[in-house]
Protein backbone atom coordinates (compact mmCIF):
# COMPACT_ATOMS: atom_id res chain seq x y z
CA UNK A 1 0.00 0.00 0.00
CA UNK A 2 1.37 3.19 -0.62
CA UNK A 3 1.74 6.13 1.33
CA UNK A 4 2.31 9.84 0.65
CA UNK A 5 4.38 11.55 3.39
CA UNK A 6 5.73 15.41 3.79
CA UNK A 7 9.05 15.29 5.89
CA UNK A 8 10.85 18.79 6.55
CA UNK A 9 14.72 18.81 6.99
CA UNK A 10 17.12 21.33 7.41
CA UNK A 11 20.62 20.83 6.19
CA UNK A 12 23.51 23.46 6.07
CA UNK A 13 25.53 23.93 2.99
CA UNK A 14 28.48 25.27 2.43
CA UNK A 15 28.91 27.68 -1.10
CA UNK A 16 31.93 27.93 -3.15
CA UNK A 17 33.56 30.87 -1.66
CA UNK A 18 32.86 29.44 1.68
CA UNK A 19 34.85 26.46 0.73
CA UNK A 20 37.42 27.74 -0.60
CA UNK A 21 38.06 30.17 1.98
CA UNK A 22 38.29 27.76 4.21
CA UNK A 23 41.25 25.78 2.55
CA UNK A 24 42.75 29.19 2.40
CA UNK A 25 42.63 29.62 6.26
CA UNK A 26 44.57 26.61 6.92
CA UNK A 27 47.26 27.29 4.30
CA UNK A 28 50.46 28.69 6.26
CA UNK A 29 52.22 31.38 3.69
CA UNK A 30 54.33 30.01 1.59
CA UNK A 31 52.08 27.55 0.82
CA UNK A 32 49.54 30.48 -0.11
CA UNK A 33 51.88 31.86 -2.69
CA UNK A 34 52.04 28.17 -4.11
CA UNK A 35 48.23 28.57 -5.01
CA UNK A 36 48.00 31.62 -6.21
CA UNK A 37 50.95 30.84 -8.29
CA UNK A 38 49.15 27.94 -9.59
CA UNK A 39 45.20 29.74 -9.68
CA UNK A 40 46.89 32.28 -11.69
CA UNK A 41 48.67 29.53 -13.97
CA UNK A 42 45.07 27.70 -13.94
CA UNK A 43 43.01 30.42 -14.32
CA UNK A 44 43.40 33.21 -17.75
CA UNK A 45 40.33 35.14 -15.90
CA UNK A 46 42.63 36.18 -13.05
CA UNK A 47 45.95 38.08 -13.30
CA UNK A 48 48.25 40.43 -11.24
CA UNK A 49 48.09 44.01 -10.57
CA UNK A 50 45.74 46.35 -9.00
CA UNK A 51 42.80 46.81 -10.61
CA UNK A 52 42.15 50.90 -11.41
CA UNK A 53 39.30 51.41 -13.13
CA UNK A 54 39.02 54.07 -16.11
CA UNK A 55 36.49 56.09 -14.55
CA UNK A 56 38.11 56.06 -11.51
CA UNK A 57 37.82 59.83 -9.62
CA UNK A 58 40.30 59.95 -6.95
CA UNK A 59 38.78 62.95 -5.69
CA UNK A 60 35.50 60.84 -4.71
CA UNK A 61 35.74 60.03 -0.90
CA UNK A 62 32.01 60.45 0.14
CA UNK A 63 31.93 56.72 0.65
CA UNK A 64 33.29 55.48 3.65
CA UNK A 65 35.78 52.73 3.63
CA UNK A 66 34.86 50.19 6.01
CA UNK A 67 31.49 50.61 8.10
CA UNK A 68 30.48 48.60 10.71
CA UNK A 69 27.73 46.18 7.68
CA UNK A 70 30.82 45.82 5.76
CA UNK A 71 32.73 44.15 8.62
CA UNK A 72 29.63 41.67 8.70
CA UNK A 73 29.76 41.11 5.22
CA UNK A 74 33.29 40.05 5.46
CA UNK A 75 32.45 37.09 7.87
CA UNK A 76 30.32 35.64 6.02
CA UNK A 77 30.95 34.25 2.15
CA UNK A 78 28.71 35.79 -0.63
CA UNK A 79 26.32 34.19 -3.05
CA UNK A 80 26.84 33.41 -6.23
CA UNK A 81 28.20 36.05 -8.11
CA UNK A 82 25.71 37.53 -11.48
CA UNK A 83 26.95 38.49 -14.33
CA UNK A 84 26.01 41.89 -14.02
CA UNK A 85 29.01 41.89 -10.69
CA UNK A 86 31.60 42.03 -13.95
CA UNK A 87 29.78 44.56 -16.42
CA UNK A 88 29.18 47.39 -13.39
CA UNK A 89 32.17 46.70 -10.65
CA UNK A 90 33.45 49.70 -10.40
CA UNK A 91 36.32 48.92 -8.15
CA UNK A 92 37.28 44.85 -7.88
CA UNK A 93 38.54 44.08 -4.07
CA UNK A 94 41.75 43.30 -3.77
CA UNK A 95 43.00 40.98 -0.97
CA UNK A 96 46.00 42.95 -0.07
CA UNK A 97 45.81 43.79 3.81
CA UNK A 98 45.93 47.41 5.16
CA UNK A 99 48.90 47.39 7.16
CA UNK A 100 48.22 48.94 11.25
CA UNK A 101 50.89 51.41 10.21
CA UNK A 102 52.53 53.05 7.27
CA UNK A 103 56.00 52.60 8.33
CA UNK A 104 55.33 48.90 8.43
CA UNK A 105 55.46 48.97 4.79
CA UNK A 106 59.10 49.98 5.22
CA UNK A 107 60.66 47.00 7.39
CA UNK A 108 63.63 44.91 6.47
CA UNK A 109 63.40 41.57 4.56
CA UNK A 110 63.26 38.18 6.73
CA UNK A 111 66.57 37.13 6.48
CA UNK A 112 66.71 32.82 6.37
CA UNK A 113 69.75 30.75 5.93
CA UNK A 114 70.09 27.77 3.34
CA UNK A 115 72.38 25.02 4.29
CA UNK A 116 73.37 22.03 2.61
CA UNK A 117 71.63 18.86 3.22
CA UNK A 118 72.39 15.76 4.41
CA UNK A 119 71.96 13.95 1.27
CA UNK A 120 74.28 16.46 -0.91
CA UNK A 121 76.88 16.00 1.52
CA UNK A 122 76.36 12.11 1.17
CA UNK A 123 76.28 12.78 -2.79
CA UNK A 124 79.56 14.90 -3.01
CA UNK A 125 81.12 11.94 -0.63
CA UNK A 126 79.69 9.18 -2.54
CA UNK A 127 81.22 10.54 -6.17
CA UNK A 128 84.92 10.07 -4.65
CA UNK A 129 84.80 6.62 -4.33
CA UNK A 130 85.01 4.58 -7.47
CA UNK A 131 82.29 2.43 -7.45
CA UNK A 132 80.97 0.17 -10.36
CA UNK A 133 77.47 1.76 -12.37
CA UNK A 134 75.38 -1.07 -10.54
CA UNK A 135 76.66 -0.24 -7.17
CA UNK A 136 76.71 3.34 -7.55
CA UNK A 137 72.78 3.21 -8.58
CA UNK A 138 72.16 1.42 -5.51
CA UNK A 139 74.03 3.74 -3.12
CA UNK A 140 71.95 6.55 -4.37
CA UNK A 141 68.77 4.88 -3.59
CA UNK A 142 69.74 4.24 -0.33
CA UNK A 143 71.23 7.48 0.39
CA UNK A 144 68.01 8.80 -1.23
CA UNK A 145 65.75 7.06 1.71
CA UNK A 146 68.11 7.92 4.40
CA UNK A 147 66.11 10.21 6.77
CA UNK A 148 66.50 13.64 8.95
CA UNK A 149 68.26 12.02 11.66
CA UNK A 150 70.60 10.00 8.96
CA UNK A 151 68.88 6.82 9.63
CA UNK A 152 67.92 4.21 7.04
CA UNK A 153 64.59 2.94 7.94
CA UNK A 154 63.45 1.21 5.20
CA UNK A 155 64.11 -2.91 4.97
CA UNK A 156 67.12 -3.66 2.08
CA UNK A 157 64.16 -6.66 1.28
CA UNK A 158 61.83 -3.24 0.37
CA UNK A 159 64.88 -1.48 -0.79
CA UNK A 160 65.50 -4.42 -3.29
CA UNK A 161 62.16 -4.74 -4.41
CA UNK A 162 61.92 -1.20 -5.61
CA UNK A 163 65.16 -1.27 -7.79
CA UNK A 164 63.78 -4.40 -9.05
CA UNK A 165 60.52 -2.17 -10.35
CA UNK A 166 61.55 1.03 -10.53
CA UNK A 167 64.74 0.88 -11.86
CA UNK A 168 64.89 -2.94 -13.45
CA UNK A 169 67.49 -3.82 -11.66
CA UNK A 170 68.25 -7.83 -10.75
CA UNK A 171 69.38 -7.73 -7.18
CA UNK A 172 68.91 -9.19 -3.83
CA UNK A 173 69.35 -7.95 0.25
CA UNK A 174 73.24 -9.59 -0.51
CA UNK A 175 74.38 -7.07 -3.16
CA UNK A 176 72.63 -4.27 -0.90
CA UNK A 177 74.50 -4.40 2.15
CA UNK A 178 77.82 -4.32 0.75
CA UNK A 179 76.80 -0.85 -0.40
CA UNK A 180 75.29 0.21 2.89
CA UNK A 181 78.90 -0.51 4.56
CA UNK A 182 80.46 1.86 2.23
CA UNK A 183 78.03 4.25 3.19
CA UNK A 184 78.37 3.83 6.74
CA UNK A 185 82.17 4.74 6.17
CA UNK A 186 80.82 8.22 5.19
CA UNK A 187 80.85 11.38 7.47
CA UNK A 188 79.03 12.13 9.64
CA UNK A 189 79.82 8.89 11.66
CA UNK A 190 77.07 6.95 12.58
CA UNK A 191 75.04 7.92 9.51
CA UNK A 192 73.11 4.93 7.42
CA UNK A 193 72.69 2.98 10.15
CA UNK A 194 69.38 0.98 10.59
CA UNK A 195 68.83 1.43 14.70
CA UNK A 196 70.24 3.34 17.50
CA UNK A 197 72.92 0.33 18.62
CA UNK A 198 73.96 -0.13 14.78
CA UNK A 199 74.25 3.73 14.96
CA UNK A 200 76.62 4.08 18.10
CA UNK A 201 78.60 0.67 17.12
CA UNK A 202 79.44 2.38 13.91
CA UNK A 203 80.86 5.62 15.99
CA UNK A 204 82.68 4.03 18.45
CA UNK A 205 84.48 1.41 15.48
CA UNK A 206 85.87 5.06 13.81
CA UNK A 207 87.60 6.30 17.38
CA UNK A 208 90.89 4.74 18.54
CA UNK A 209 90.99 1.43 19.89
CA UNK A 210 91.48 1.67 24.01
CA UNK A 211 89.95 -0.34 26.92
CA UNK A 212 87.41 2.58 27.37
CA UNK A 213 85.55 1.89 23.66
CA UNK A 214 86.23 -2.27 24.21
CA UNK A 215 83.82 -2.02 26.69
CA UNK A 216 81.95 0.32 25.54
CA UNK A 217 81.35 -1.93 22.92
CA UNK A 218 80.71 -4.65 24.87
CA UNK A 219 77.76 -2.85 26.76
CA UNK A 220 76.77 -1.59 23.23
CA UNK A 221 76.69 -5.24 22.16
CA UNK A 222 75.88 -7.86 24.96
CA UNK A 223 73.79 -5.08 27.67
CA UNK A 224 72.14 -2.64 25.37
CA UNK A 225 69.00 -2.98 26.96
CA UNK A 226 70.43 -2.90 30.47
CA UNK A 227 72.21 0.09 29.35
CA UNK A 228 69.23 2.06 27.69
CA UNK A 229 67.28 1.19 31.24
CA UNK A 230 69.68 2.62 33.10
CA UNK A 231 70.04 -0.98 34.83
CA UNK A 232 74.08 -0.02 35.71
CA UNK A 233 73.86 -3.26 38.59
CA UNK A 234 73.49 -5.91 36.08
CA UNK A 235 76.45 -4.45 33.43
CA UNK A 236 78.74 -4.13 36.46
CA UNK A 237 78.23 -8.05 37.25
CA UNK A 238 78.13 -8.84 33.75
CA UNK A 239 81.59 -7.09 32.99
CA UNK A 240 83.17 -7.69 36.80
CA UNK A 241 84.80 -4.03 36.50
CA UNK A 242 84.91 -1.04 38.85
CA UNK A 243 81.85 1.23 39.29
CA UNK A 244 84.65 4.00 38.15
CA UNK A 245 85.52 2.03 35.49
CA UNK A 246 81.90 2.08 33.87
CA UNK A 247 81.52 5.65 34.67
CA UNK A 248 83.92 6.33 32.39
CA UNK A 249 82.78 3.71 29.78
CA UNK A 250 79.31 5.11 30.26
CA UNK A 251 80.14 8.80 29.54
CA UNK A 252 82.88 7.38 26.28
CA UNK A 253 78.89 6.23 25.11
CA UNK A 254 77.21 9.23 26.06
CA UNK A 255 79.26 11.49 24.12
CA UNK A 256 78.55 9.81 20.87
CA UNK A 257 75.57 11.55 19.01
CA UNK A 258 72.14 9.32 18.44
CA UNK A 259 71.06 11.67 15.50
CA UNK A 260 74.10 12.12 13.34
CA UNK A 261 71.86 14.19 10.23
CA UNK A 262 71.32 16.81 12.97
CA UNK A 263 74.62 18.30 12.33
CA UNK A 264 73.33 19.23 8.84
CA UNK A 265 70.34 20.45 6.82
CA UNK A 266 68.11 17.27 7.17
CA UNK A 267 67.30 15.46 4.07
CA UNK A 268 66.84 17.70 0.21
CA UNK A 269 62.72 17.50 0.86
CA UNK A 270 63.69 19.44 4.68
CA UNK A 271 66.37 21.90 3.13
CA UNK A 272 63.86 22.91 0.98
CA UNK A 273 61.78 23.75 3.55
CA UNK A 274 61.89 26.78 5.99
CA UNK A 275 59.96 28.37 8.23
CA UNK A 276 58.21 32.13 6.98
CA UNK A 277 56.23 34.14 9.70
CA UNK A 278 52.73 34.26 8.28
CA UNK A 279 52.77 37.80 10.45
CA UNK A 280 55.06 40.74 11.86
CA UNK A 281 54.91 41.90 15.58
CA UNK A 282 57.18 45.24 16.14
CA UNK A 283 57.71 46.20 19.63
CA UNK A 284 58.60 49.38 20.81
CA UNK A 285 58.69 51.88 23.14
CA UNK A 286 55.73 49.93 24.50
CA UNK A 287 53.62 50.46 21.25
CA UNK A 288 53.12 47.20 19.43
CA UNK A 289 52.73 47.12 15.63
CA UNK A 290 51.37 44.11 13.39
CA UNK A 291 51.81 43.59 9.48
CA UNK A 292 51.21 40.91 7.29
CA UNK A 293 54.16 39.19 5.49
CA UNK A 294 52.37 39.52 2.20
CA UNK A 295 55.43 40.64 0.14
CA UNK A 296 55.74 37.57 -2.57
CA UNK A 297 52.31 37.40 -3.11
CA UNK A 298 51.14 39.51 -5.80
CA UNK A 299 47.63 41.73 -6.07
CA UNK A 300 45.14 40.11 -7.76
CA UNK A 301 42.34 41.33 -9.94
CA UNK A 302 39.94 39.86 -12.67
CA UNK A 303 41.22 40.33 -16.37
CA UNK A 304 39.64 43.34 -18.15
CA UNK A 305 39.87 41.50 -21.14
CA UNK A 306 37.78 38.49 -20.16
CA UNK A 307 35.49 41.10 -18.85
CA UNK A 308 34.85 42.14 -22.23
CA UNK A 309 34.91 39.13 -23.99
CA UNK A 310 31.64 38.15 -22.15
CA UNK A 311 30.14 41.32 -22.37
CA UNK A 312 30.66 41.02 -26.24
CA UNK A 313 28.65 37.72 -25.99
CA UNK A 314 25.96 38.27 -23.48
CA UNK A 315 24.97 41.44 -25.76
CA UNK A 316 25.11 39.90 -28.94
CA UNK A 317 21.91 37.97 -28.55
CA UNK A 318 21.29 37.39 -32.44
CA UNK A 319 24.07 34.91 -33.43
CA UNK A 320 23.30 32.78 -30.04
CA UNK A 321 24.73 29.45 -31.73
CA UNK A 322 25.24 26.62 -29.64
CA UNK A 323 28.92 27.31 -29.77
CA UNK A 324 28.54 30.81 -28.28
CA UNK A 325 26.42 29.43 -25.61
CA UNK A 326 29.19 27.17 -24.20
CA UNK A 327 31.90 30.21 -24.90
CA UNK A 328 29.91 32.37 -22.38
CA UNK A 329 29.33 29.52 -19.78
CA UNK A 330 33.02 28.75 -19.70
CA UNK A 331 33.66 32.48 -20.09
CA UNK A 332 31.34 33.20 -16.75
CA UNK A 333 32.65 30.32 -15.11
CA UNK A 334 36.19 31.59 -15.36
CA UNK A 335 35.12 35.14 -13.88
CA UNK A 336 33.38 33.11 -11.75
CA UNK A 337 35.82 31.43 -10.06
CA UNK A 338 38.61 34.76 -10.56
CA UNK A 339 36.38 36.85 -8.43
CA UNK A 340 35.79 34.09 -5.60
CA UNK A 341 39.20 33.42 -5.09
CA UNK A 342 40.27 37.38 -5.33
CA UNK A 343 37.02 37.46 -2.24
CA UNK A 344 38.22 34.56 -0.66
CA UNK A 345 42.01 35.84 -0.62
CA UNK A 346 40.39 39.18 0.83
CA UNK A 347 38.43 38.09 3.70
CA UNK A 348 41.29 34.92 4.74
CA UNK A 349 43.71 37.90 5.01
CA UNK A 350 41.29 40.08 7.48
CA UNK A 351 40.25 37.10 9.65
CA UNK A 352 44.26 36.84 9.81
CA UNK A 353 44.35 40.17 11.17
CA UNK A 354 41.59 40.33 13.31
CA UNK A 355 42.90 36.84 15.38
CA UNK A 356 46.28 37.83 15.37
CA UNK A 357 45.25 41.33 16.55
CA UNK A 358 42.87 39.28 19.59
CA UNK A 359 46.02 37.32 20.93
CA UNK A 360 48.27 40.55 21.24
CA UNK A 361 45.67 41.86 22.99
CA UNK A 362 45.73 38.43 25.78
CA UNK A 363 49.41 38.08 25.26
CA UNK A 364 50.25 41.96 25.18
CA UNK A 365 53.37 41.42 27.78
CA UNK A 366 54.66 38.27 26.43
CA UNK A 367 55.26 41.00 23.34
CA UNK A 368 56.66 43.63 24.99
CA UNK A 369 59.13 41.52 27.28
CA UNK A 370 59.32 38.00 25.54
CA UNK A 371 59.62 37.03 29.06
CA UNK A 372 57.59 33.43 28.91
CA UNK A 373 55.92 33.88 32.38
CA UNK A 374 53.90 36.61 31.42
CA UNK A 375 51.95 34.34 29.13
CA UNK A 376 48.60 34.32 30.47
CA UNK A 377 46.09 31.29 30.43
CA UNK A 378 44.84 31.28 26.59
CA UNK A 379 42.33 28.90 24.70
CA UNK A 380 40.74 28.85 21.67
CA UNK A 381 37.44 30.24 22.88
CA UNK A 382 39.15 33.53 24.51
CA UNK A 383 40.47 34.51 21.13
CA UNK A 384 37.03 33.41 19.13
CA UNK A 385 34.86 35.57 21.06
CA UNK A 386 37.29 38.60 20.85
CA UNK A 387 38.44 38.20 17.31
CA UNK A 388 33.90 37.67 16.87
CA UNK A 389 34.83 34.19 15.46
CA UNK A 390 33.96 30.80 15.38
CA UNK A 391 36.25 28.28 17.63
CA UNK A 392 36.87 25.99 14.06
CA UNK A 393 37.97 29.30 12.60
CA UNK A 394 40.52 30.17 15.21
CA UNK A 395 41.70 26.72 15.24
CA UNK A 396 42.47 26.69 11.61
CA UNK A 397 43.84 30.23 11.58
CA UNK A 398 46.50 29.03 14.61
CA UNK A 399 47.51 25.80 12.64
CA UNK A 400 50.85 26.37 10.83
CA UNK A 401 50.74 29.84 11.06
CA UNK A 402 54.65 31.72 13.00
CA UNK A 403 54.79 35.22 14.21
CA UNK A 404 57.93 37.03 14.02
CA UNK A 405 58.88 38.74 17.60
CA UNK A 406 61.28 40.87 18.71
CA UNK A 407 62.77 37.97 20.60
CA UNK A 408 62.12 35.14 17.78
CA UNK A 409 59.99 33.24 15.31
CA UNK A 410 56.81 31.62 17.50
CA UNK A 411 54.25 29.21 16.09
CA UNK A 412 50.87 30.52 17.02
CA UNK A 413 49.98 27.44 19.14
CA UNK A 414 52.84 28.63 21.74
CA UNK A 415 50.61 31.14 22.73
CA UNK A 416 47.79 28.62 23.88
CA UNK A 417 48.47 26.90 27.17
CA UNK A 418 45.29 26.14 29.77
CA UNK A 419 44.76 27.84 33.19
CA UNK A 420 44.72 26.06 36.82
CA UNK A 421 44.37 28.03 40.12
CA UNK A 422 46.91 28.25 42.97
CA UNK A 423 46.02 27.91 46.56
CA UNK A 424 45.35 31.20 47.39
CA UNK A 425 42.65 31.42 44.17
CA UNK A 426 44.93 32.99 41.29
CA UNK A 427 44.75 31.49 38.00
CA UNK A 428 47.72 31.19 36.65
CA UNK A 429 49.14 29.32 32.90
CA UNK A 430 50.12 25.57 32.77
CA UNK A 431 52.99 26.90 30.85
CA UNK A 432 54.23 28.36 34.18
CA UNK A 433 54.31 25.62 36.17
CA UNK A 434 56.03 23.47 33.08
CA UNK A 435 58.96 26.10 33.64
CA UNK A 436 59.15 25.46 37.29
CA UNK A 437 59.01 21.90 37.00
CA UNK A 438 61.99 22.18 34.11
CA UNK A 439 64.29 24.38 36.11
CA UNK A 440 64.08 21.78 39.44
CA UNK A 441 64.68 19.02 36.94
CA UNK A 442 67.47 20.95 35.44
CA UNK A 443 68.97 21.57 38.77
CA UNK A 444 68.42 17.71 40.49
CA UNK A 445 70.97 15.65 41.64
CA UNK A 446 71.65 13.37 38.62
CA UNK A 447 72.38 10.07 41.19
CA UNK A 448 69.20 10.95 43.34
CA UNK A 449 66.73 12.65 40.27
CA UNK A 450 63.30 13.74 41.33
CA UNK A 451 60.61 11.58 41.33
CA UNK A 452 56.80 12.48 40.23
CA UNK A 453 55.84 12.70 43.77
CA UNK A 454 58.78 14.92 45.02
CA UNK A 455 57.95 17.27 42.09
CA UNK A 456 54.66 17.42 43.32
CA UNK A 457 55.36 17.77 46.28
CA UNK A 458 57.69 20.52 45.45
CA UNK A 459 54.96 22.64 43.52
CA UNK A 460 52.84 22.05 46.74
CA UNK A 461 55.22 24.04 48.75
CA UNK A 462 54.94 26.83 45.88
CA UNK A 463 51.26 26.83 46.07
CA UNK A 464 50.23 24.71 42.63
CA UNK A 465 48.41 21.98 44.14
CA UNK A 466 48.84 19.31 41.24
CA UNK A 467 48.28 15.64 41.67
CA UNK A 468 50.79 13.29 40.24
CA UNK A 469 49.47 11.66 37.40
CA UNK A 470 48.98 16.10 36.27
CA UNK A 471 52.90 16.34 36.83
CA UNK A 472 54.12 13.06 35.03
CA UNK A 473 51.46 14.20 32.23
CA UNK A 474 53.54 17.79 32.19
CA UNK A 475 56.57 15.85 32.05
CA UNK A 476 55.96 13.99 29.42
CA UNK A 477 54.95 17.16 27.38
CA UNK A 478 58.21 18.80 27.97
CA UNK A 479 59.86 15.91 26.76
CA UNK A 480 61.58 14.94 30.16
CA UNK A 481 61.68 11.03 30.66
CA UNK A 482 61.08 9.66 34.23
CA UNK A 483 62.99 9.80 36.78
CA UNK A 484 64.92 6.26 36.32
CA UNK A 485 66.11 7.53 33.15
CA UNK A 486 67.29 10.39 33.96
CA UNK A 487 69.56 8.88 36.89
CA UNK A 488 73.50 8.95 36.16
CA UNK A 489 75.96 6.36 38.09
């Protein structure tokens, strides 16, 4: 039997521009000149330069600039754009921030250094030795997968297998690891190996042979699990030498570096990479100024010529062939699209503004001091309801986006930290009682290191009543292992 029934749902959809402009939020800077290097490659409706209209009267300033509707406008993504929007525009928005102050127009270029990489240096070292064409392929492979810390990860069975497809070549794990010796032979020592004991073996063989690095070796080889557990009893027995003896053995070990790529660039894909402030924070004098770092993106502005070209076809309605039809659909289209992304561009660069202007204002004496204890209890929400956005907003605004300081390059997600009260009722940041915790830790007896309860206990007596399980969970944040593993014999 059937049945006719009415059902009302709402749903929420998202337009174009709202879409887009979203993407554009989370994009960090340089990877916002990437697309608009590639919209403008993509798109022959959209080109560089400010757009100046002919008719343009400079002497016209009855209109105010920015009123309070226009603000509203801005949080909010537009309809669909008509066609008329291109015919009567008489000034096309460009996305190019008002800077707080003139004189920030003025300030010196971001200086960034570019260092070699880890894999050049392996390159340079690998074309001295005089290796057959088969080998030599191989090596670069492997050098190619070695990672930041100049580790090779990757299985020589997986290793094998892609020369076999890749590169056609007929060879098994046995012809690899030849090759991976030679490598290991390269500086910096340590480099290519496959684990952290392979890693400190291969140091230790390069020094000169002396008791201290035979038993260091020994403990590398027959107690390295003793010896990353700090378990100093059981190597003593095992190796029936003095507990002065292993001290020294155990600081021979300690001096050798776990992450031998750290001394250079990282790998080609990381030297490539480097870190640009999205924005500009000038302190002085006690007067902060912001600015965008906009200066390798270009203005943007739809192309006059376009602009024409559908005029020309909307207006000539008698030859309407089926041909002309789809030239003024993909014509619109175009425009389209050039104007949301110009829009888009526009309002991602105010919403910028308008956060980073909300978390000077929390975080005002962090930027005139840099002094890290100033930084006041900060979450998403404070920011959202002073900046008048929404929490998803702020949280994709704060996501790979760096401020330039006076006192250094921050990522915007330093500036969060949560809040917790003292005894005496003052609410002070988690980030403050990190530091505390850090500098006690820094300054503990390394034979006798502080436990989770004595740090606790130790904050008690400063007022920051924290339970245990709080301070190992702050420990583990800054990094800091427990206190077993930090003990030295």
């Amino acid at each position: 039997m059937l049945k006719q029934q009415l059902r009302q749902q709402l749903q929420q959809k998202l337009s174009p521009q709202q879409i887009q402009l979203i993407r554009l939020l989370e994009l960090p800077t340089i990877e916002l000149e990437e697309k608009v290097k590639h919209e403008l490659e993509e798109n022959p409706a959209l080109e560089e330069g400010k757009d100046v209209p002919d008719d343009f009267d400079q002497t016209d300033t009855n209109e105010p600039e920015d009123t309070d509707s226009d603000r509203t406008n801005d949080n909010e993504a537009e309809a669909d754009l008509s066609l008329g929007d291109y015919l009567t525009e008489d000034d096309i928005p460009d996305y190019k921030l008002q800077e707080l102050r003139d004189k920030a127009d003025k300030k010196e270029e971001i200086p960034f250094s570019v260092s070699e990489s880890l894999n050049e240096y392996l390159l340079q070292q690998l074309g001295l030795r005089n290796l057959p064409e088969k080998e030599m392929k191989i090596a670069e492979y492997i050098i190619g997968n070695i990672d930041d810390d100049g580790y090779l990860r990757r299985d020589l069975n997986a290793i094998a297998d892609d020369l076999i497809f890749q590169a056609g070549m007929d060879i098994t794990e046995k012809d690899i690891e030849p090759v991976l010796q030679t490598i290991q032979d390269f500086e910096p020592a340590g480099v290519g190996a496959r684990n952290l004991k392979e890693c400190l073996l291969i140091q230790l063989r390069k020094k000169e042979p002396c008791e201290k690095t035979h038993y260091a070796e020994r403990i590398l080889k027959e107690y390295f699990d003793e010896f990353t557990r700090k378990h100093y009893d059981k190597i003593l027995r095992g190796l029936n030498i003095p507990e002065e003896k292993l001290k020294e053995v155990v600081r021979e070990i300690t001096t050798l570096n776990p992450k031998p790529g750290n001394e250079w660039g990282g790998t080609m894909e990381s030297a490539m990479t480097q870190i640009v402030p999205d924005f500009i924070v000038d302190a002085n004098n006690g007067e902060i100024t912001l600015s965008m770092n906009n200066r390798d993106i270009p203005d943007l502005r739809v192309n006059k010529e376009y602009v024409a070209m559908f005029e020309d076809y909307s207006n000539n309605k008698a030859n309407q062939t089926s041909e002309r039809r789809n030239a003024i659909q993909f014509v619109k289209q175009k425009l389209d699209s050039a104007q949301w992304f110009i829009d888009a561009i526009k309002q991602r660069q105010n919403t910028l503004q308008r956060t980073m202007e909300a978390i000077i204002q929390l975080q005002r004496d962090f930027f005139l001091t840099g002094d890290e204890s100033t930084l006041h209890p900060m979450i998403l929400k404070d920011v959202a309801e002073r900046a008048g956005f929404d929490i998803s907003t702020i949280s994709r605004v704060s996501n790979s986006k760096y401020v330039q300081t006076n006192f250094g390059i921050y990522p915007l997600k330093y500036f969060f930290s949560e809040s917790m009260q003292t005894d005496s009722g003052e609410e002070i940041s988690t980030r403050e009682v990190k530091k505390i915790m850090k500098e006690h830790i820094d300054a503990e007896d390394k034979r006798k290191p502080l436990t989770d309860e004595e740090l606790a206990s130790i904050l008690k007596e400063k007022g920051y009543v924290i339970a245990r399980r709080t301070v190992a969970k702050y420990r583990e944040q800054l990094g800091l292992p427990v206190a077993r593993l930090r003990k030295e014999i």
